[in-house]
Protein backbone atom coordinates (compact mmCIF):
# COMPACT_ATOMS: atom_id res chain seq x y z
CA UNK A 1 243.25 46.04 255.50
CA UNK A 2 244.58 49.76 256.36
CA UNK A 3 248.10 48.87 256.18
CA UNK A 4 247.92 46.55 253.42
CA UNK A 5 246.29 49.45 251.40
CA UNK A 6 249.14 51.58 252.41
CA UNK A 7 252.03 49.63 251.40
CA UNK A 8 250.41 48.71 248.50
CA UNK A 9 250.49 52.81 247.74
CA UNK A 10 253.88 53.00 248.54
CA UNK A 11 255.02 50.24 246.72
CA UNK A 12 253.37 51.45 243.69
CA UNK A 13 254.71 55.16 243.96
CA UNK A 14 258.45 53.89 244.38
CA UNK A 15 258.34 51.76 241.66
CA UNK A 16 260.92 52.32 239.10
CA UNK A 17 258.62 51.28 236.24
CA UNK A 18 256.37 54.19 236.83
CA UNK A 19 259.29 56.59 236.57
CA UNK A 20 260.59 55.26 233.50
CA UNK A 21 257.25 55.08 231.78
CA UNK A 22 256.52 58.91 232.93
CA UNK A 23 260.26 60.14 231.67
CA UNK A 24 260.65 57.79 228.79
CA UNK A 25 257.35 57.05 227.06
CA UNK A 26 255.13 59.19 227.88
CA UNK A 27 256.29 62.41 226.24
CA UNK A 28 256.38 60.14 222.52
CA UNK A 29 252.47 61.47 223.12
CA UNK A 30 252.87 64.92 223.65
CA UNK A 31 253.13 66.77 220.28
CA UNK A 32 255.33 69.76 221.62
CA UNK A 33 254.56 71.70 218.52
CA UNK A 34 250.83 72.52 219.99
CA UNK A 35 252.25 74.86 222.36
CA UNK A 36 253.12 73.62 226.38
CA UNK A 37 253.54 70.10 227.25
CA UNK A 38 253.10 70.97 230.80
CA UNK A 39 248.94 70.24 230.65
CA UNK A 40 249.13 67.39 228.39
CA UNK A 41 251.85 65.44 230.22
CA UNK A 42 249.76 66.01 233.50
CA UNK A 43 246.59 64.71 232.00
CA UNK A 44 248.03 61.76 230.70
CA UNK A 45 250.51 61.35 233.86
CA UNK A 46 247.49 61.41 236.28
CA UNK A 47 245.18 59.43 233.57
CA UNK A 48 247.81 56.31 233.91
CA UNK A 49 248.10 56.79 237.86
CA UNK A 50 244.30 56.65 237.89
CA UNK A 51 244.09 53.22 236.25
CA UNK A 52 247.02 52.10 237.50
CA UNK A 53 245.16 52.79 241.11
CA UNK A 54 241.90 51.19 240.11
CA UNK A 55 243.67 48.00 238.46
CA UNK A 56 245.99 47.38 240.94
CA UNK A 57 243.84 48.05 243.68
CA UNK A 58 241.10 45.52 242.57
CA UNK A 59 243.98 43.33 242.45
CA UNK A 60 245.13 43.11 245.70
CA UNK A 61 241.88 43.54 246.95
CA UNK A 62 240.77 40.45 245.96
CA UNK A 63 244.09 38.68 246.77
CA UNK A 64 243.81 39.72 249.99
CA UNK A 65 240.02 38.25 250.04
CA UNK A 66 241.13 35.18 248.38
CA UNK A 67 243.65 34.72 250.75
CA UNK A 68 241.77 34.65 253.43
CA UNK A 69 239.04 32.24 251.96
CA UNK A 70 240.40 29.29 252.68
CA UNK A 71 241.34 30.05 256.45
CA UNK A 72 237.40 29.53 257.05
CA UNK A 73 237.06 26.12 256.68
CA UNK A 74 239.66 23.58 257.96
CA UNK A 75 238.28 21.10 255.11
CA UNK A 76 238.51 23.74 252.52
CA UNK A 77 242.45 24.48 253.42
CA UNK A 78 243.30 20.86 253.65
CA UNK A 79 241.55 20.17 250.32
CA UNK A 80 243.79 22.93 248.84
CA UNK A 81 246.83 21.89 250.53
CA UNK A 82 246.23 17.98 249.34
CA UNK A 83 245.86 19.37 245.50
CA UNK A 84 248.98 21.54 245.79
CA UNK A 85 251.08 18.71 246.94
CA UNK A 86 249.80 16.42 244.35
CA UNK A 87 250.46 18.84 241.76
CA UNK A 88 253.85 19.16 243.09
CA UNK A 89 253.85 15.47 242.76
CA UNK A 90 252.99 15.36 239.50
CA UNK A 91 255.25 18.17 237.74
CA UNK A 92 258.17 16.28 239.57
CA UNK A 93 257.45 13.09 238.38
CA UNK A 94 256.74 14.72 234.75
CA UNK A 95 260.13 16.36 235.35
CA UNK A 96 261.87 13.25 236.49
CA UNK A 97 260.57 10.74 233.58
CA UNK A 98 260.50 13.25 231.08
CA UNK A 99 263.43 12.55 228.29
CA UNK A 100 265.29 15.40 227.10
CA UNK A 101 266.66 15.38 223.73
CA UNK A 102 270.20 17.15 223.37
C-alpha cells in the first residue's frame, strides 16, 4: 500500500494540470491591489493541494480496496467476470444490429 501511496504522490505533483491551474487560474483570485500576492496565492495554492490530497487519496484508496475485493472469493470473481463478458456481449450485439442513419 506504501508504494502505491507514493506514486500516487508523485503522479499528482508532476501533473501538468496542477501547474497550469497554479500559473493560470489561480492568480484571477488574488486582488493585487490589497497589497502582496505572495500570502494569498500560498493560502489558496496549499488550500487546493489539501483537497486535492484528501479527494484523490480517498479515491485510490478505495480503488485499491475494491480491487482487491473480488480476489477473496473465487465465486465472487467469476460472477464478475461472467457479467463483464455478457455486457461485452450485449453492447456488441447493440452495436452490430443497431441501424445508423446517414
Amino acid at each position: 500500500m506504501a508504494g502505491s501511496v507514493r506514486a500516487g504522490f508523485w503522479a499528482g505533483v508532476t501533473n501538468p494540470e496542477s501547474v497550469v491551474f497554479l500559473t493560470a487560474v489561480l492568480p484571477q483570485f488574488v486582488d493585487r491591489e490589497a497589497g502582496h500576492a505572495t500570502a494569498p496565492m500560498l493560502v489558496l495554492g496549499l488550500a487546493g493541494a489539501l483537497l486535492q490530497l484528501l479527494s484523490d487519496g480517498v479515491r485510490g484508496l478505495t480503488a485499491a480496496t475494491a480491487r482487491d475485493w473480488p480476489g477473496r472469493s473465487p465465486r465472487r470473481a467469476a460472477v464478475i467476470g461472467d457479467a463483464g463478458g455478457l455486457a461485452m456481449i450485449g453492447l456488441g450485439a447493440s452495436v452490430a444490429f443497431t441501424v445508423r442513419a446517414e
